[in-house]
C-alpha atoms as a PDB file:
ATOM      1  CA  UNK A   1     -14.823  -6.593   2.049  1.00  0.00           C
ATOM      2  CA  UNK A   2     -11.638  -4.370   2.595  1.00  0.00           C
ATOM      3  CA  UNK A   3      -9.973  -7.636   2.064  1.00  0.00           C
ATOM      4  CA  UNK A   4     -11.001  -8.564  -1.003  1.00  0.00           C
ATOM      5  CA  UNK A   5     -10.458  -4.871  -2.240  1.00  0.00           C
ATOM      6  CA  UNK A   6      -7.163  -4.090  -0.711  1.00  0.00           C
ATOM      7  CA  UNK A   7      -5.489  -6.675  -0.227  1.00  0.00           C
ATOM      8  CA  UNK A   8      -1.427  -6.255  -1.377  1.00  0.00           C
ATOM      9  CA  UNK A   9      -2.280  -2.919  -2.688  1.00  0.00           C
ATOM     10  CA  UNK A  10      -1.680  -0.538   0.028  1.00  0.00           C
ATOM     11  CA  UNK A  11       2.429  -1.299  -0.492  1.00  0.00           C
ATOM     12  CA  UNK A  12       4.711   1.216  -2.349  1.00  0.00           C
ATOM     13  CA  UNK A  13       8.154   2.370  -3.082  1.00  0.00           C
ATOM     14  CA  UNK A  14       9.806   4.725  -1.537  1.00  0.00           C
ATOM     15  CA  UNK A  15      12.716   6.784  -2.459  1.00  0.00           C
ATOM     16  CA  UNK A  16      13.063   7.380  -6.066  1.00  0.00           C
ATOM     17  CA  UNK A  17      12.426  10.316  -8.138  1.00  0.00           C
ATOM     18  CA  UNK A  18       9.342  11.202 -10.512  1.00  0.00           C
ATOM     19  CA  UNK A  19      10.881   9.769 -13.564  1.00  0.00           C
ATOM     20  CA  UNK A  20      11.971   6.370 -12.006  1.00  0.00           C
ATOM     21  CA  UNK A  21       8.864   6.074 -10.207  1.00  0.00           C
ATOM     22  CA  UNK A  22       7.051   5.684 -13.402  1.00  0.00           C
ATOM     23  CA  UNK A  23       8.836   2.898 -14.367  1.00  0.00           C
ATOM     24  CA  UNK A  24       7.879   0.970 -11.091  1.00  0.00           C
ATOM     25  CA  UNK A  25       5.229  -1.580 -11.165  1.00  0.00           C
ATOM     26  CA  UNK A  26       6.225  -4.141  -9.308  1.00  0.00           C
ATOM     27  CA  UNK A  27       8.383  -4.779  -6.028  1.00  0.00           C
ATOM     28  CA  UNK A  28      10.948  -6.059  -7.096  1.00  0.00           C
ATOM     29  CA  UNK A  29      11.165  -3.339  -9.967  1.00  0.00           C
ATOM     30  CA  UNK A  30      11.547  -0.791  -7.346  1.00  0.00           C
ATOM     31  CA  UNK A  31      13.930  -2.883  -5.069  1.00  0.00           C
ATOM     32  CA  UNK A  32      16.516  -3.402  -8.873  1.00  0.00           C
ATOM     33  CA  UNK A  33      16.306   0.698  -9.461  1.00  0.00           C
ATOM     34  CA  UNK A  34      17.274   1.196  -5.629  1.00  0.00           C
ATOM     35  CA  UNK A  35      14.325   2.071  -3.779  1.00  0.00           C
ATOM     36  CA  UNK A  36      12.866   0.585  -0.628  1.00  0.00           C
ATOM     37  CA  UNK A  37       9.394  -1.470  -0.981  1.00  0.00           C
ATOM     38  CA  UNK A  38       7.295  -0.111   1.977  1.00  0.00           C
ATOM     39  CA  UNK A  39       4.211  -1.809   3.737  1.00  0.00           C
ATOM     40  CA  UNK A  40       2.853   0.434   5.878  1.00  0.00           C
ATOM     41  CA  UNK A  41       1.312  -1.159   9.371  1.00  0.00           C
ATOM     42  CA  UNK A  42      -1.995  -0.092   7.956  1.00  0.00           C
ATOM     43  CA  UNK A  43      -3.513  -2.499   5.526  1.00  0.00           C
ATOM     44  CA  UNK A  44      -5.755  -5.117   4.335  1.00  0.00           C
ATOM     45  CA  UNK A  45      -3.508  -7.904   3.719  1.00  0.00           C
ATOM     46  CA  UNK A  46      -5.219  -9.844   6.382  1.00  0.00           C
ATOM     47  CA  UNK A  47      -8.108  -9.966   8.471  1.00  0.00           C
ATOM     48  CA  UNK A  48      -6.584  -8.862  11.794  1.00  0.00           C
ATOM     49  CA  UNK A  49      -5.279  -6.137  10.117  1.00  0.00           C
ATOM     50  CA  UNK A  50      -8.249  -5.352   8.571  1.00  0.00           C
ATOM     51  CA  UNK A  51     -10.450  -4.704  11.690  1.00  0.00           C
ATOM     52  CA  UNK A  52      -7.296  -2.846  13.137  1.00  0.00           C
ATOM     53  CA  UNK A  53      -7.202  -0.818  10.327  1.00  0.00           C
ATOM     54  CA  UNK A  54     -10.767  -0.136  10.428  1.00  0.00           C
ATOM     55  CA  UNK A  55     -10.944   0.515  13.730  1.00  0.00           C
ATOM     56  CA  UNK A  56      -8.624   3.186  13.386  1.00  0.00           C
ATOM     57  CA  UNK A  57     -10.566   4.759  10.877  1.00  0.00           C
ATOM     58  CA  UNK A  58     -13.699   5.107  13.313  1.00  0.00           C
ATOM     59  CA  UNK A  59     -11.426   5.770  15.803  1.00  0.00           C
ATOM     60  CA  UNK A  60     -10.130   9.050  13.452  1.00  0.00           C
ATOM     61  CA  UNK A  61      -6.559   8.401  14.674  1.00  0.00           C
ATOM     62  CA  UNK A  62      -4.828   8.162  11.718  1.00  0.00           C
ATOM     63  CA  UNK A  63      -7.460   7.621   9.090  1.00  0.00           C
ATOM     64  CA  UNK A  64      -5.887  10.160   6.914  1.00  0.00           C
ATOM     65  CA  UNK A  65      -2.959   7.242   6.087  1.00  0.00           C
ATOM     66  CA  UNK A  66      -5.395   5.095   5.529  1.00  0.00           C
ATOM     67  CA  UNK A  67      -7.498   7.428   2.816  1.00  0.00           C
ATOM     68  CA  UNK A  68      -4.077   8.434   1.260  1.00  0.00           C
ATOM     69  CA  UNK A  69      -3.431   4.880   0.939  1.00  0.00           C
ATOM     70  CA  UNK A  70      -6.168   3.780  -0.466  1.00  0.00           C
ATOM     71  CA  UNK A  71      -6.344   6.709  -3.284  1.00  0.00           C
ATOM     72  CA  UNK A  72      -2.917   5.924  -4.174  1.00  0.00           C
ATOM     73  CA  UNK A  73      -3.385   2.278  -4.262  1.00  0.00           C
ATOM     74  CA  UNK A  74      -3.043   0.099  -7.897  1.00  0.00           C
ATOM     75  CA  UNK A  75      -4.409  -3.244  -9.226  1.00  0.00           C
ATOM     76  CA  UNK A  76      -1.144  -5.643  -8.731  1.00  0.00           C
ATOM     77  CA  UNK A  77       0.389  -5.973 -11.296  1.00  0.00           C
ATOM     78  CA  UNK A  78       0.407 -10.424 -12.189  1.00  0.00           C
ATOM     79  CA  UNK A  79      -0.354 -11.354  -8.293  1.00  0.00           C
ATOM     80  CA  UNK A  80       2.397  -9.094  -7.075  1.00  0.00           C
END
């Protein structure tokens, strides 16, 4: 189920400011204003790294990321 929610939505840019960052909706926006496209080892993308990622959750190691991830996380944008 995590999956089908999550998957390619827990990636983000990193390292622009407020006002560039709300221009940003896809990767390769973020990589043509200068940022850096970061997928954090915590995800959904794939099943493996689904039950790891879960397991950490029940595990509580970590499981903050994870929530912060998915709260920030954002439909992609044309299968991006």
């Amino acid at each position: 189920m995590g999956v089908d929610l999550f998957k390619g939505q827990f990636d983000y840019c990193n390292g622009l400011d407020d006002l560039l960052m709300a221009k940003v909706v896809s990767s390769k926006d973020c990589l043509d204003l200068g940022g850096t496209w970061y997928h954090p080892p915590e995800n959904f993308d794939d099943t493996i790294s689904g039950f790891q990622t879960l397991f950490e959750m029940m595990s509580t190691e970590g499981w903050l990321d994870v929530m912060h991830s998915g709260v920030d996380s954002v439909a992609p944008v044309n299968g991006l």
